[in-house]
C-alpha atoms as a PDB file:
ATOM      1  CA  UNK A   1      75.899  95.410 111.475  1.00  0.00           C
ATOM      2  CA  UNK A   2      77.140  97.544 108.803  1.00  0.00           C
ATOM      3  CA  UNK A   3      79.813  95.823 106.532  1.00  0.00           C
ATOM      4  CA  UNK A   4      81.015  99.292 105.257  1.00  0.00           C
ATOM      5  CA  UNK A   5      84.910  98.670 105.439  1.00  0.00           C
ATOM      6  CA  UNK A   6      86.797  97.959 102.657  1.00  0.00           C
ATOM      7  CA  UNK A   7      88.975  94.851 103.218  1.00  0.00           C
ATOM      8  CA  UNK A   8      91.985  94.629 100.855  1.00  0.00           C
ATOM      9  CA  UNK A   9      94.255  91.785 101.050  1.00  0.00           C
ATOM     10  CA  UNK A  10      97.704  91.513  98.802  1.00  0.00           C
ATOM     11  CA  UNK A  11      99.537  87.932  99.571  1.00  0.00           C
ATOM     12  CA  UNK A  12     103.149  88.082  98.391  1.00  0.00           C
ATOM     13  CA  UNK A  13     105.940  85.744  97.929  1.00  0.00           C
ATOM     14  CA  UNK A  14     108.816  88.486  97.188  1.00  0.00           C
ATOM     15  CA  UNK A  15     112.439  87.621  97.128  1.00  0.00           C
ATOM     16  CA  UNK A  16     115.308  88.336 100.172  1.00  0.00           C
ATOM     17  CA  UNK A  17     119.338  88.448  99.519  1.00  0.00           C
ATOM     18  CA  UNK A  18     122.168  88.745 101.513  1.00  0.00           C
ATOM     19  CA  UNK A  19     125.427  89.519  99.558  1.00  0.00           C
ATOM     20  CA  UNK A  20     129.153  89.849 100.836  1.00  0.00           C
ATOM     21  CA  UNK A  21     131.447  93.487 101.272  1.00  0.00           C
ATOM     22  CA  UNK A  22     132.297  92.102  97.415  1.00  0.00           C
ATOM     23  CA  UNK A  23     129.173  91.581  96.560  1.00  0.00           C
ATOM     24  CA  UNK A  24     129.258  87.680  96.470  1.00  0.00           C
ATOM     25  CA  UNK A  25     125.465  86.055  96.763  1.00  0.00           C
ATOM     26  CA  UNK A  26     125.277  84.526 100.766  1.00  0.00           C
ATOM     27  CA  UNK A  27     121.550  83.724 100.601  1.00  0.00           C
ATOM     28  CA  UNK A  28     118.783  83.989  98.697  1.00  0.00           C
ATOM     29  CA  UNK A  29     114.810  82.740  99.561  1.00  0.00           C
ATOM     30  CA  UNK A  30     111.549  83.219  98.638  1.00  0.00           C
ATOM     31  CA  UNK A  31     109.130  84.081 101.377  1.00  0.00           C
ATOM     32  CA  UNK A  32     105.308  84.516 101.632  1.00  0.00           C
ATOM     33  CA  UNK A  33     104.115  88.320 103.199  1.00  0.00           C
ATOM     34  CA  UNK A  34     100.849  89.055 103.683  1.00  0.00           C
ATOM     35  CA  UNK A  35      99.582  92.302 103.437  1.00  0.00           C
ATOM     36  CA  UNK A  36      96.141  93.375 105.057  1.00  0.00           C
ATOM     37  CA  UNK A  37      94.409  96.634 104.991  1.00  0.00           C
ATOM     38  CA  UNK A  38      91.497  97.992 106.227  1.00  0.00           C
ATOM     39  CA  UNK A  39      90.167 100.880 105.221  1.00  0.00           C
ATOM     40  CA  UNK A  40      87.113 103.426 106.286  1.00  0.00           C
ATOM     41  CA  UNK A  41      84.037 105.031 104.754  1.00  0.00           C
ATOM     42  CA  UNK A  42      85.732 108.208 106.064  1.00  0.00           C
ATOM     43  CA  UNK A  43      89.324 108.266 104.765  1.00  0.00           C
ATOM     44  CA  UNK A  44      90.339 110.641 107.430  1.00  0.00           C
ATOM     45  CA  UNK A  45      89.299 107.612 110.254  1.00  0.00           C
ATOM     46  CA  UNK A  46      92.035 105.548 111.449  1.00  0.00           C
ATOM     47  CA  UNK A  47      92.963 102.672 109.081  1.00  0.00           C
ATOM     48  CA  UNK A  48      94.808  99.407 109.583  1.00  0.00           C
ATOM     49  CA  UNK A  49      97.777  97.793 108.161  1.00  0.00           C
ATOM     50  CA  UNK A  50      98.773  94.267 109.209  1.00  0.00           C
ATOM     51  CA  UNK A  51     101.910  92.448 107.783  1.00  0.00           C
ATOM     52  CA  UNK A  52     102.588  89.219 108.302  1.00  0.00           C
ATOM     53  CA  UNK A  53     105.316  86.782 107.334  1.00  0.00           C
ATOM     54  CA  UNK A  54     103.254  83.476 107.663  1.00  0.00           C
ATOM     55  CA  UNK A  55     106.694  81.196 108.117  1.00  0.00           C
ATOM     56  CA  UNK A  56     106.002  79.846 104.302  1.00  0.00           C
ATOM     57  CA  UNK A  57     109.879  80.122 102.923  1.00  0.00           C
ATOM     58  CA  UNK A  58     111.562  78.638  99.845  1.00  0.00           C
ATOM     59  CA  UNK A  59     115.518  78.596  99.524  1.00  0.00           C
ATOM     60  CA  UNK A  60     117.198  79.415  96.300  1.00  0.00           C
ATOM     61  CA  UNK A  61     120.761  79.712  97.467  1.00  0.00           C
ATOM     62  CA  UNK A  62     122.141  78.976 100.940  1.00  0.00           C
ATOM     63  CA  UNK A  63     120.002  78.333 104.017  1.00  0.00           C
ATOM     64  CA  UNK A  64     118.550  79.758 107.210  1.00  0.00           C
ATOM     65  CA  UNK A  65     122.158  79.889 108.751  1.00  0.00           C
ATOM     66  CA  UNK A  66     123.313  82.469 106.664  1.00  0.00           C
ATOM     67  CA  UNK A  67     120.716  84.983 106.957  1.00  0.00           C
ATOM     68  CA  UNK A  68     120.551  87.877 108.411  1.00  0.00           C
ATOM     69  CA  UNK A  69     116.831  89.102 109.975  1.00  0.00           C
ATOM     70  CA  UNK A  70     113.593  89.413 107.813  1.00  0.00           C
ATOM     71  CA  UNK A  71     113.680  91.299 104.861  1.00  0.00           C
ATOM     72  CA  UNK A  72     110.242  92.871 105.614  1.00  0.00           C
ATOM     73  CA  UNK A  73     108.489  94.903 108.199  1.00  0.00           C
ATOM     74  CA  UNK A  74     106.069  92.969 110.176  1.00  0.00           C
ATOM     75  CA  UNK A  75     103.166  94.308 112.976  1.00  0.00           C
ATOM     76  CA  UNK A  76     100.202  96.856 112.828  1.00  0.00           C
ATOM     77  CA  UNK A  77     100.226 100.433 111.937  1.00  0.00           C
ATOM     78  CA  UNK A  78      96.963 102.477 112.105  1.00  0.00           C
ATOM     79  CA  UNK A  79      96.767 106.429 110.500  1.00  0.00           C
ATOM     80  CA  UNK A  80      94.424 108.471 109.202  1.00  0.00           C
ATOM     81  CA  UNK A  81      94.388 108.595 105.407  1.00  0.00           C
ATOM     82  CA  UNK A  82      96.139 105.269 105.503  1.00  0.00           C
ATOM     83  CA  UNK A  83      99.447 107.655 105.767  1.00  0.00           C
ATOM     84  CA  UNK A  84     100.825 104.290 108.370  1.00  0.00           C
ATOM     85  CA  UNK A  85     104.503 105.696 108.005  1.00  0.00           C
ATOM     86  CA  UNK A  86     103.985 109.617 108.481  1.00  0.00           C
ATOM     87  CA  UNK A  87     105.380 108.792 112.255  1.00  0.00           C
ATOM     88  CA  UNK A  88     108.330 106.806 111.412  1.00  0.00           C
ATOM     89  CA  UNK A  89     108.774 110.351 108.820  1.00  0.00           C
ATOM     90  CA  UNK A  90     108.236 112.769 111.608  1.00  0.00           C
ATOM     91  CA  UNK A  91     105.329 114.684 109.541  1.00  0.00           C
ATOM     92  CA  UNK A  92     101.032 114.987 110.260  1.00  0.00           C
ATOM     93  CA  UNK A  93      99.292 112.387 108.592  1.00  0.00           C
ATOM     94  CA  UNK A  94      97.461 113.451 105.203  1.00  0.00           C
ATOM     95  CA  UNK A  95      96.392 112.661 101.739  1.00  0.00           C
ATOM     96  CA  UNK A  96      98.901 112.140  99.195  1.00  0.00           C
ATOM     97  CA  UNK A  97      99.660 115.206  97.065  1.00  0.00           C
ATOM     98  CA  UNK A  98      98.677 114.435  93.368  1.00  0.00           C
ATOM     99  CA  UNK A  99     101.173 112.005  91.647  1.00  0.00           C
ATOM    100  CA  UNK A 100     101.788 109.972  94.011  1.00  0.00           C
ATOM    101  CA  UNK A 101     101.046 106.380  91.899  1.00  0.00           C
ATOM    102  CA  UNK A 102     102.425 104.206  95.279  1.00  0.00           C
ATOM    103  CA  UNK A 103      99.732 106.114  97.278  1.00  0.00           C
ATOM    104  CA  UNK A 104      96.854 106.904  95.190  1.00  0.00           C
ATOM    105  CA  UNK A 105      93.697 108.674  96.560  1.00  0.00           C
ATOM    106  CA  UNK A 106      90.643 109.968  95.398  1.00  0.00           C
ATOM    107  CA  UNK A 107      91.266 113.209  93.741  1.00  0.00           C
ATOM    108  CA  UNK A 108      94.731 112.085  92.341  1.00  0.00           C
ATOM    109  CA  UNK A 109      92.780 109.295  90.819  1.00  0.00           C
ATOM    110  CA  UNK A 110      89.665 111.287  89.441  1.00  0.00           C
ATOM    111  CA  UNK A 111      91.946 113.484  88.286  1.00  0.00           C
ATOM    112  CA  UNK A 112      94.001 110.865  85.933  1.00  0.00           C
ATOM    113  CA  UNK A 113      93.096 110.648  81.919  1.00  0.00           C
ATOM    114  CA  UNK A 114      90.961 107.848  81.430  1.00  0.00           C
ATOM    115  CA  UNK A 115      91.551 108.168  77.522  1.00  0.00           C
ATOM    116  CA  UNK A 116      94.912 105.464  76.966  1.00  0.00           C
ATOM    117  CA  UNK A 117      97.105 108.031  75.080  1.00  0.00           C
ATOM    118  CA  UNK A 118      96.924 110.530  77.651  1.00  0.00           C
ATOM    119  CA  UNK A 119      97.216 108.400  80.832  1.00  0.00           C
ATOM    120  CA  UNK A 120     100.010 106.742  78.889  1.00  0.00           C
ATOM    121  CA  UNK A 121     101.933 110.431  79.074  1.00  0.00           C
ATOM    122  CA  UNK A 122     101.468 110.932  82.665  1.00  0.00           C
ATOM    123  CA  UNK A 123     102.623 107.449  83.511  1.00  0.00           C
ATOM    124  CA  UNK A 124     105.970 107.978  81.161  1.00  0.00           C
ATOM    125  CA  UNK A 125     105.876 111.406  83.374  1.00  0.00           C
ATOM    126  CA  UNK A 126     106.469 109.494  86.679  1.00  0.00           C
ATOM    127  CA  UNK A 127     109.632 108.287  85.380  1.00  0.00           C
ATOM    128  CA  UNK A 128     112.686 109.651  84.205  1.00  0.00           C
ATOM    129  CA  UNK A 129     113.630 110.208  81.261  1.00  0.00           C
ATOM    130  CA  UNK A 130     116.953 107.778  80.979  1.00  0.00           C
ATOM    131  CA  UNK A 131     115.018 105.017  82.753  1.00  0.00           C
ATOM    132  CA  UNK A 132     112.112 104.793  80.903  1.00  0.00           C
ATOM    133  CA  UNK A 133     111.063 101.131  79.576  1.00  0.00           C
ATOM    134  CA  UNK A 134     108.045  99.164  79.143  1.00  0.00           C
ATOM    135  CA  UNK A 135     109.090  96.895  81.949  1.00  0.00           C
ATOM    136  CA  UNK A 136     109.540 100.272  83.918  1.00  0.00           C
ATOM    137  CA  UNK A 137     105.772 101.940  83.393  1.00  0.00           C
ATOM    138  CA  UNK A 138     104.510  97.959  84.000  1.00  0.00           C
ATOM    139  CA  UNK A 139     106.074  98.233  87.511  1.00  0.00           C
ATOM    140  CA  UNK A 140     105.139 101.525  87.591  1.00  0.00           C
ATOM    141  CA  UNK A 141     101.627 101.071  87.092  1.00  0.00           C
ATOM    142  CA  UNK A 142     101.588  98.227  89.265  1.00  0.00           C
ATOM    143  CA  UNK A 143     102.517 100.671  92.516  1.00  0.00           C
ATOM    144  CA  UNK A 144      98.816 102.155  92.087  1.00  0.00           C
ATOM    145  CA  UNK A 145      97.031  99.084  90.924  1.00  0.00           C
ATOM    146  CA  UNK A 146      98.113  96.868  94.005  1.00  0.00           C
ATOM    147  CA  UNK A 147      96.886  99.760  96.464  1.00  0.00           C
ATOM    148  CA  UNK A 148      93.340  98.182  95.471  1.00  0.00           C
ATOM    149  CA  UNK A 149      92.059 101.934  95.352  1.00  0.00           C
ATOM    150  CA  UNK A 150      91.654 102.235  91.436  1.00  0.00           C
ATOM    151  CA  UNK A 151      88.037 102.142  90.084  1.00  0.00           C
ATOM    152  CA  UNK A 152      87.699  99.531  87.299  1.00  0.00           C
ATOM    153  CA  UNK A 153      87.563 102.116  84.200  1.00  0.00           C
ATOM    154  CA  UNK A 154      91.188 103.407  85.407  1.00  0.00           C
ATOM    155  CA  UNK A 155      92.435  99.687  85.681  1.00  0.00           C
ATOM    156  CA  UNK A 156      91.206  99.007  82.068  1.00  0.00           C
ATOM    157  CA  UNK A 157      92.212 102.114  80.780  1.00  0.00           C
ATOM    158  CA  UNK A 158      96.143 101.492  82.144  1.00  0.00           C
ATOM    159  CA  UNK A 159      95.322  98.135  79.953  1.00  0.00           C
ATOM    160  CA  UNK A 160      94.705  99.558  77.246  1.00  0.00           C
ATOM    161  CA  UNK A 161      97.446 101.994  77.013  1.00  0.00           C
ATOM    162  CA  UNK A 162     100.204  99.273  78.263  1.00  0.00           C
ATOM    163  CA  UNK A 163      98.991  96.405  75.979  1.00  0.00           C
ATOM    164  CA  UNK A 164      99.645  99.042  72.957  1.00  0.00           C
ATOM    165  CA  UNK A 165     103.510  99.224  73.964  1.00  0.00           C
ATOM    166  CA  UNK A 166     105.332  97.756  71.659  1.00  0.00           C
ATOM    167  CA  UNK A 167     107.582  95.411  73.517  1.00  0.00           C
ATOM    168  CA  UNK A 168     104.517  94.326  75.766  1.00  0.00           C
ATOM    169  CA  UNK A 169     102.547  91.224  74.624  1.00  0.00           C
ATOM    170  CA  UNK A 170      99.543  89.671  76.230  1.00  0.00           C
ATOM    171  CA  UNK A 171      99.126  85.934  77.503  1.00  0.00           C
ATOM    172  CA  UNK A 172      95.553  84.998  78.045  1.00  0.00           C
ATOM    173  CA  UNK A 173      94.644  82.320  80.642  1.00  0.00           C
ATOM    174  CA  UNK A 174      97.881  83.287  83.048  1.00  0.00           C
ATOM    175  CA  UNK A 175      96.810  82.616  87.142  1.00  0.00           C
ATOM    176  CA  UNK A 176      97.472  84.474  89.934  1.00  0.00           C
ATOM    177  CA  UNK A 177      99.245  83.543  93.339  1.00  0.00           C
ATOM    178  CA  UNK A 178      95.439  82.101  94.390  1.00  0.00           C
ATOM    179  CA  UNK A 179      95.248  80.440  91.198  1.00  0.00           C
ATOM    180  CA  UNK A 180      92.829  82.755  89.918  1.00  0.00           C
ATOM    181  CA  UNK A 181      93.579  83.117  86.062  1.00  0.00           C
ATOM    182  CA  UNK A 182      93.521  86.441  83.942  1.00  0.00           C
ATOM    183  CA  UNK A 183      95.295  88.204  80.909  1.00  0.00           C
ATOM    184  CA  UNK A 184      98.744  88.776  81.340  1.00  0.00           C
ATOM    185  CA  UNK A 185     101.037  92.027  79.872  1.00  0.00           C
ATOM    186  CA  UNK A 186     104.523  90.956  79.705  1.00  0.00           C
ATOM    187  CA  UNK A 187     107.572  92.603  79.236  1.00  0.00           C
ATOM    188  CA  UNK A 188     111.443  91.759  79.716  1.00  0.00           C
ATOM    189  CA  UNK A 189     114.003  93.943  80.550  1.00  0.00           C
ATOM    190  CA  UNK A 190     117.565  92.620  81.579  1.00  0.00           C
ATOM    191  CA  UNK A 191     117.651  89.205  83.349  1.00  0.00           C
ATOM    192  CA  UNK A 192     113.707  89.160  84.184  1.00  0.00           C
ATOM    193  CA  UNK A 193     110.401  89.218  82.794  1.00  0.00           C
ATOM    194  CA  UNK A 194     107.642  91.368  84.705  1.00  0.00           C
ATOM    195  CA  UNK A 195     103.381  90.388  84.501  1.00  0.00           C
ATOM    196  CA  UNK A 196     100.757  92.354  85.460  1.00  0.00           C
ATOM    197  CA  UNK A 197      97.693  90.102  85.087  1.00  0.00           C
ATOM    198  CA  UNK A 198      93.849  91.378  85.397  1.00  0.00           C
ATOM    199  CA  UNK A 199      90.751  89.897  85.057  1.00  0.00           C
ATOM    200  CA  UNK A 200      89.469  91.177  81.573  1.00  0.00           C
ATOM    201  CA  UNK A 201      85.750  90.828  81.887  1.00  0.00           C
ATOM    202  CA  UNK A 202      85.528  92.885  85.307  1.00  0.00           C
ATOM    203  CA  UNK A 203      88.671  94.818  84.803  1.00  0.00           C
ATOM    204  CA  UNK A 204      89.690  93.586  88.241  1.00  0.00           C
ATOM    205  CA  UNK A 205      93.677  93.478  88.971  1.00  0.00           C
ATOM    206  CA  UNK A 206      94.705  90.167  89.761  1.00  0.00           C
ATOM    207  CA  UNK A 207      98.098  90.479  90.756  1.00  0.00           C
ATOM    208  CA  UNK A 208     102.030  90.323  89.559  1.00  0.00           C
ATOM    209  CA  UNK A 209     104.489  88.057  88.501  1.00  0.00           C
ATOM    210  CA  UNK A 210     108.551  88.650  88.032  1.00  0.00           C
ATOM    211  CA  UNK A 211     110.443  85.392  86.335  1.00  0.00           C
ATOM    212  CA  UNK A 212     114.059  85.166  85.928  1.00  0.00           C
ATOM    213  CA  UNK A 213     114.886  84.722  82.017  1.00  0.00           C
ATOM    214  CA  UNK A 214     118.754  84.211  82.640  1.00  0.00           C
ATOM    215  CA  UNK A 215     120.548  82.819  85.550  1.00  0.00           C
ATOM    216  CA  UNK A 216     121.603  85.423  87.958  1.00  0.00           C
ATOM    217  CA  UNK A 217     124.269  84.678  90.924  1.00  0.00           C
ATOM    218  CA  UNK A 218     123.913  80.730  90.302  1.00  0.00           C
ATOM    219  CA  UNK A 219     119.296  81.100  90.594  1.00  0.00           C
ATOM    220  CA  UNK A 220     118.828  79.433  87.195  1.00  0.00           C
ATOM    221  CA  UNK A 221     116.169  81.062  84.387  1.00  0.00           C
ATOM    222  CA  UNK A 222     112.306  80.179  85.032  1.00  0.00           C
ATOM    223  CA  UNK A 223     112.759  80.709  88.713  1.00  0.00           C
ATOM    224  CA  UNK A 224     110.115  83.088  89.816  1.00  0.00           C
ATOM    225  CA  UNK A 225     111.380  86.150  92.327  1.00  0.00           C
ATOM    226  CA  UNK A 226     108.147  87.764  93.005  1.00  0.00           C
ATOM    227  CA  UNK A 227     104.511  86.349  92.649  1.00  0.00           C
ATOM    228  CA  UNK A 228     101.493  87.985  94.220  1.00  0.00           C
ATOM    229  CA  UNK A 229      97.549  87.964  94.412  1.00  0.00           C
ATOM    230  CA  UNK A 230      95.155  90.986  95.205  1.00  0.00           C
ATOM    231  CA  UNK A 231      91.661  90.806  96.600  1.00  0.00           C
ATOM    232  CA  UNK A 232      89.088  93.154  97.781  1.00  0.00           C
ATOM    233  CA  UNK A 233      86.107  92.350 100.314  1.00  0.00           C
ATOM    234  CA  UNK A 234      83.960  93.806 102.714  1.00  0.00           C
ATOM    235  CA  UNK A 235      84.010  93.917 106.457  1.00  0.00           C
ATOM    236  CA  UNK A 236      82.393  95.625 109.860  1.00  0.00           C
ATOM    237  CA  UNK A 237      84.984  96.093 111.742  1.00  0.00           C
ATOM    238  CA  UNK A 238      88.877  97.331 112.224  1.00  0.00           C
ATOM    239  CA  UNK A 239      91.093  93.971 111.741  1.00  0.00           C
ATOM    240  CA  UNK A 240      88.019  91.524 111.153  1.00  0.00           C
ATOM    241  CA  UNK A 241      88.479  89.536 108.065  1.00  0.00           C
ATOM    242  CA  UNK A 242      85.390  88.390 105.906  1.00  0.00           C
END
Protein backbone atom coordinates (compact mmCIF):
# COMPACT_ATOMS: atom_id res chain seq x y z
CA UNK A 1 0.00 0.00 0.00
CA UNK A 2 1.03 3.36 -0.94
CA UNK A 3 2.42 5.47 2.04
CA UNK A 4 1.83 8.75 0.04
CA UNK A 5 0.27 10.93 2.94
CA UNK A 6 2.08 13.31 4.63
CA UNK A 7 1.74 12.86 8.43
CA UNK A 8 2.57 16.02 10.44
CA UNK A 9 2.42 15.96 14.08
CA UNK A 10 2.98 19.32 16.40
CA UNK A 11 2.78 18.28 20.36
CA UNK A 12 2.22 21.41 22.46
CA UNK A 13 2.25 22.31 26.01
CA UNK A 14 0.76 26.05 25.63
CA UNK A 15 -0.41 28.05 28.54
CA UNK A 16 -4.41 28.71 29.78
CA UNK A 17 -5.57 31.81 32.18
CA UNK A 18 -8.53 32.79 33.71
CA UNK A 19 -8.49 36.42 35.09
CA UNK A 20 -11.22 38.39 37.15
CA UNK A 21 -13.77 41.58 35.71
CA UNK A 22 -10.39 43.49 37.28
CA UNK A 23 -8.20 41.59 35.76
CA UNK A 24 -6.85 39.67 38.87
CA UNK A 25 -4.97 36.14 37.81
CA UNK A 26 -7.76 33.09 38.94
CA UNK A 27 -5.81 30.27 37.27
CA UNK A 28 -3.14 29.57 35.33
CA UNK A 29 -1.80 25.81 33.87
CA UNK A 30 0.17 24.37 31.47
CA UNK A 31 -1.43 21.74 29.33
CA UNK A 32 -0.21 19.27 26.63
CA UNK A 33 -2.32 19.61 22.91
CA UNK A 34 -1.62 17.55 20.33
CA UNK A 35 -1.98 18.51 16.99
CA UNK A 36 -2.29 15.90 14.03
CA UNK A 37 -2.61 16.47 10.40
CA UNK A 38 -2.90 14.57 7.55
CA UNK A 39 -2.47 15.71 4.44
CA UNK A 40 -2.96 14.42 0.57
CA UNK A 41 -0.93 14.01 -2.61
CA UNK A 42 -3.81 16.09 -4.05
CA UNK A 43 -4.22 19.21 -1.89
CA UNK A 44 -7.70 19.70 -3.10
CA UNK A 45 -8.63 15.93 -1.33
CA UNK A 46 -10.08 16.05 1.99
CA UNK A 47 -7.50 16.44 4.80
CA UNK A 48 -7.59 15.72 8.51
CA UNK A 49 -7.08 17.63 11.60
CA UNK A 50 -7.19 15.91 15.00
CA UNK A 51 -6.67 17.82 18.35
CA UNK A 52 -6.30 16.33 21.32
CA UNK A 53 -5.80 17.40 24.91
CA UNK A 54 -4.11 14.14 26.24
CA UNK A 55 -5.15 15.02 30.16
CA UNK A 56 -1.18 15.89 30.76
CA UNK A 57 -1.72 19.36 32.92
CA UNK A 58 0.69 21.36 35.09
CA UNK A 59 -0.67 24.16 37.57
CA UNK A 60 1.08 27.42 37.93
CA UNK A 61 -1.48 29.34 39.91
CA UNK A 62 -4.74 28.02 41.37
CA UNK A 63 -6.24 24.62 40.59
CA UNK A 64 -8.82 22.68 38.60
CA UNK A 65 -11.66 24.34 40.74
CA UNK A 66 -11.24 27.56 39.41
CA UNK A 67 -11.26 26.97 35.83
CA UNK A 68 -13.39 27.58 33.47
CA UNK A 69 -13.59 24.89 30.22
CA UNK A 70 -10.52 24.04 27.96
CA UNK A 71 -8.70 26.65 26.50
CA UNK A 72 -8.44 24.77 23.14
CA UNK A 73 -10.58 23.27 20.49
CA UNK A 74 -10.59 19.59 20.54
CA UNK A 75 -12.21 16.85 17.72
CA UNK A 76 -11.71 16.27 13.88
CA UNK A 77 -12.17 18.61 11.08
CA UNK A 78 -11.65 17.40 7.46
CA UNK A 79 -11.54 20.17 4.21
CA UNK A 80 -10.16 20.36 1.14
CA UNK A 81 -6.98 22.42 0.98
CA UNK A 82 -6.67 21.82 4.68
CA UNK A 83 -9.06 25.13 4.85
CA UNK A 84 -10.70 22.91 8.38
CA UNK A 85 -12.39 26.30 9.54
CA UNK A 86 -13.90 27.73 6.14
CA UNK A 87 -17.39 26.21 7.69
CA UNK A 88 -17.23 27.61 11.06
CA UNK A 89 -16.42 31.13 8.52
CA UNK A 90 -19.37 30.53 6.32
CA UNK A 91 -17.06 30.68 2.99
CA UNK A 92 -15.99 27.58 0.11
CA UNK A 93 -12.98 25.96 1.06
CA UNK A 94 -9.72 27.10 -0.94
CA UNK A 95 -6.08 27.83 -1.01
CA UNK A 96 -4.79 30.59 0.92
CA UNK A 97 -4.34 33.83 -1.04
CA UNK A 98 -0.55 34.74 -1.08
CA UNK A 99 0.69 36.07 2.35
CA UNK A 100 -0.88 34.17 4.35
CA UNK A 101 2.43 32.94 6.70
CA UNK A 102 -0.27 30.93 9.30
CA UNK A 103 -1.49 29.05 6.15
CA UNK A 104 1.21 28.65 3.73
CA UNK A 105 0.76 26.73 0.41
CA UNK A 106 2.57 25.98 -2.51
CA UNK A 107 2.63 28.96 -4.69
CA UNK A 108 2.75 31.44 -1.68
CA UNK A 109 5.79 29.50 -0.71
CA UNK A 110 7.57 29.19 -4.21
CA UNK A 111 6.86 32.47 -4.54
CA UNK A 112 8.88 33.74 -1.24
CA UNK A 113 12.72 35.17 -1.67
CA UNK A 114 14.96 32.55 -0.79
CA UNK A 115 17.91 35.20 -0.72
CA UNK A 116 17.90 36.34 3.48
CA UNK A 117 17.72 40.15 2.80
CA UNK A 118 14.78 39.95 0.74
CA UNK A 119 12.69 37.34 2.63
CA UNK A 120 13.73 39.39 5.64
CA UNK A 121 11.53 42.48 3.93
CA UNK A 122 8.52 40.51 3.29
CA UNK A 123 8.50 39.03 6.75
CA UNK A 124 8.92 42.80 8.37
CA UNK A 125 5.94 43.33 5.64
CA UNK A 126 3.54 40.97 7.55
CA UNK A 127 3.73 43.15 10.44
CA UNK A 128 3.00 46.52 11.24
CA UNK A 129 4.91 49.02 11.35
CA UNK A 130 4.59 50.13 15.31
CA UNK A 131 4.82 46.46 16.31
CA UNK A 132 7.66 45.39 14.67
CA UNK A 133 10.45 43.50 16.89
CA UNK A 134 12.73 40.70 16.57
CA UNK A 135 10.69 38.72 19.03
CA UNK A 136 7.71 39.72 16.67
CA UNK A 137 9.15 38.34 13.02
CA UNK A 138 10.50 35.12 15.38
CA UNK A 139 6.79 34.43 16.17
CA UNK A 140 6.00 35.46 13.00
CA UNK A 141 8.04 33.15 11.18
CA UNK A 142 7.17 30.49 13.42
CA UNK A 143 3.22 30.64 12.10
CA UNK A 144 4.61 29.16 8.65
CA UNK A 145 7.37 27.00 9.95
CA UNK A 146 5.06 24.93 12.39
CA UNK A 147 2.52 24.30 9.38
CA UNK A 148 5.36 21.64 8.43
CA UNK A 149 4.73 22.79 4.68
CA UNK A 150 8.11 24.77 4.16
CA UNK A 151 10.78 23.02 1.98
CA UNK A 152 14.16 22.93 3.80
CA UNK A 153 15.96 25.84 1.65
CA UNK A 154 13.00 28.28 2.88
CA UNK A 155 13.51 27.04 6.58
CA UNK A 156 17.30 27.80 6.32
CA UNK A 157 16.93 30.77 4.49
CA UNK A 158 14.35 32.34 7.42
CA UNK A 159 17.67 31.23 9.53
CA UNK A 160 19.74 33.00 8.00
CA UNK A 161 17.98 36.22 7.77
CA UNK A 162 16.69 35.98 11.63
CA UNK A 163 20.09 34.91 13.11
CA UNK A 164 21.49 38.32 11.41
CA UNK A 165 18.97 40.46 13.67
CA UNK A 166 20.66 42.15 15.92
CA UNK A 167 18.95 41.45 19.17
CA UNK A 168 18.68 37.64 18.16
CA UNK A 169 21.51 35.33 19.37
CA UNK A 170 21.92 31.66 18.75
CA UNK A 171 22.27 28.76 21.45
CA UNK A 172 23.61 25.60 19.98
CA UNK A 173 22.70 22.22 21.55
CA UNK A 174 18.99 23.60 22.82
CA UNK A 175 16.20 20.35 22.73
CA UNK A 176 12.94 20.26 21.70
CA UNK A 177 9.64 19.15 23.56
CA UNK A 178 10.82 15.29 22.36
CA UNK A 179 14.16 16.01 23.51
CA UNK A 180 15.46 16.28 20.19
CA UNK A 181 18.29 19.02 20.33
CA UNK A 182 18.99 21.84 17.65
CA UNK A 183 20.22 25.56 17.33
CA UNK A 184 18.23 27.93 19.02
CA UNK A 185 17.43 31.93 17.86
CA UNK A 186 16.48 33.79 20.85
CA UNK A 187 15.06 36.93 21.44
CA UNK A 188 13.33 38.83 24.49
CA UNK A 189 10.83 41.22 24.37
CA UNK A 190 8.93 42.37 27.62
CA UNK A 191 8.55 39.71 30.37
CA UNK A 192 9.49 36.61 27.98
CA UNK A 193 12.02 35.17 25.88
CA UNK A 194 10.82 33.42 22.51
CA UNK A 195 13.09 30.17 20.64
CA UNK A 196 12.71 28.93 17.49
CA UNK A 197 15.05 25.91 17.36
CA UNK A 198 15.96 23.84 13.99
CA UNK A 199 18.03 21.18 13.24
CA UNK A 200 21.07 22.85 11.40
CA UNK A 201 22.47 20.02 9.38
CA UNK A 202 18.98 19.10 7.66
CA UNK A 203 17.45 22.48 8.08
CA UNK A 204 14.53 20.68 9.71
CA UNK A 205 12.30 22.90 12.27
CA UNK A 206 12.32 21.45 15.51
CA UNK A 207 9.97 23.35 17.37
CA UNK A 208 9.40 26.54 19.91
CA UNK A 209 10.04 27.57 23.20
CA UNK A 210 8.55 30.84 25.24
CA UNK A 211 10.30 31.33 28.95
CA UNK A 212 9.22 33.84 31.36
CA UNK A 213 12.33 36.26 32.18
CA UNK A 214 10.37 38.24 34.98
CA UNK A 215 7.63 37.17 37.21
CA UNK A 216 4.29 37.94 35.84
CA UNK A 217 0.92 37.75 38.10
CA UNK A 218 2.93 35.80 40.98
CA UNK A 219 4.47 32.75 37.84
CA UNK A 220 8.10 33.39 38.83
CA UNK A 221 11.03 33.95 35.87
CA UNK A 222 12.38 30.57 34.19
CA UNK A 223 8.90 29.18 34.09
CA UNK A 224 8.27 28.06 30.60
CA UNK A 225 4.59 29.15 29.00
CA UNK A 226 4.81 27.46 25.74
CA UNK A 227 7.10 24.49 24.60
CA UNK A 228 6.47 22.48 21.47
CA UNK A 229 7.95 19.73 19.05
CA UNK A 230 7.26 19.27 15.20
CA UNK A 231 7.59 16.10 13.20
CA UNK A 232 6.87 14.96 9.78
CA UNK A 233 6.23 11.20 8.60
CA UNK A 234 4.60 9.24 6.15
CA UNK A 235 1.38 7.33 6.13
CA UNK A 236 -1.40 5.31 3.83
CA UNK A 237 -4.22 6.28 5.08
CA UNK A 238 -6.66 9.27 6.51
CA UNK A 239 -6.04 9.27 10.52
CA UNK A 240 -3.45 6.26 10.54
CA UNK A 241 -0.36 7.19 12.35
CA UNK A 242 3.13 5.68 11.32
Amino acid sequence: MATDIRYIRYRAWWTGMGHTTVNELLYAYVAENLLETWMPPDRSQDWLLRRTLTGRKRWLAGDESRADSPAWPTGEWRAPYGDFYAADEHRTPSESPPGQWHRPNPAWVAELPRDPTSLLDRLRAAIPVGRRSDARLLRQAARALRSGHLPTDLVVALFQCLAGLPDVTAHESVANLDGQPGTALTAEEGPRTEELIIEPDTGEFLGERTTLTTTVDGIPAGTVIAFTALSTAWTDALGATP
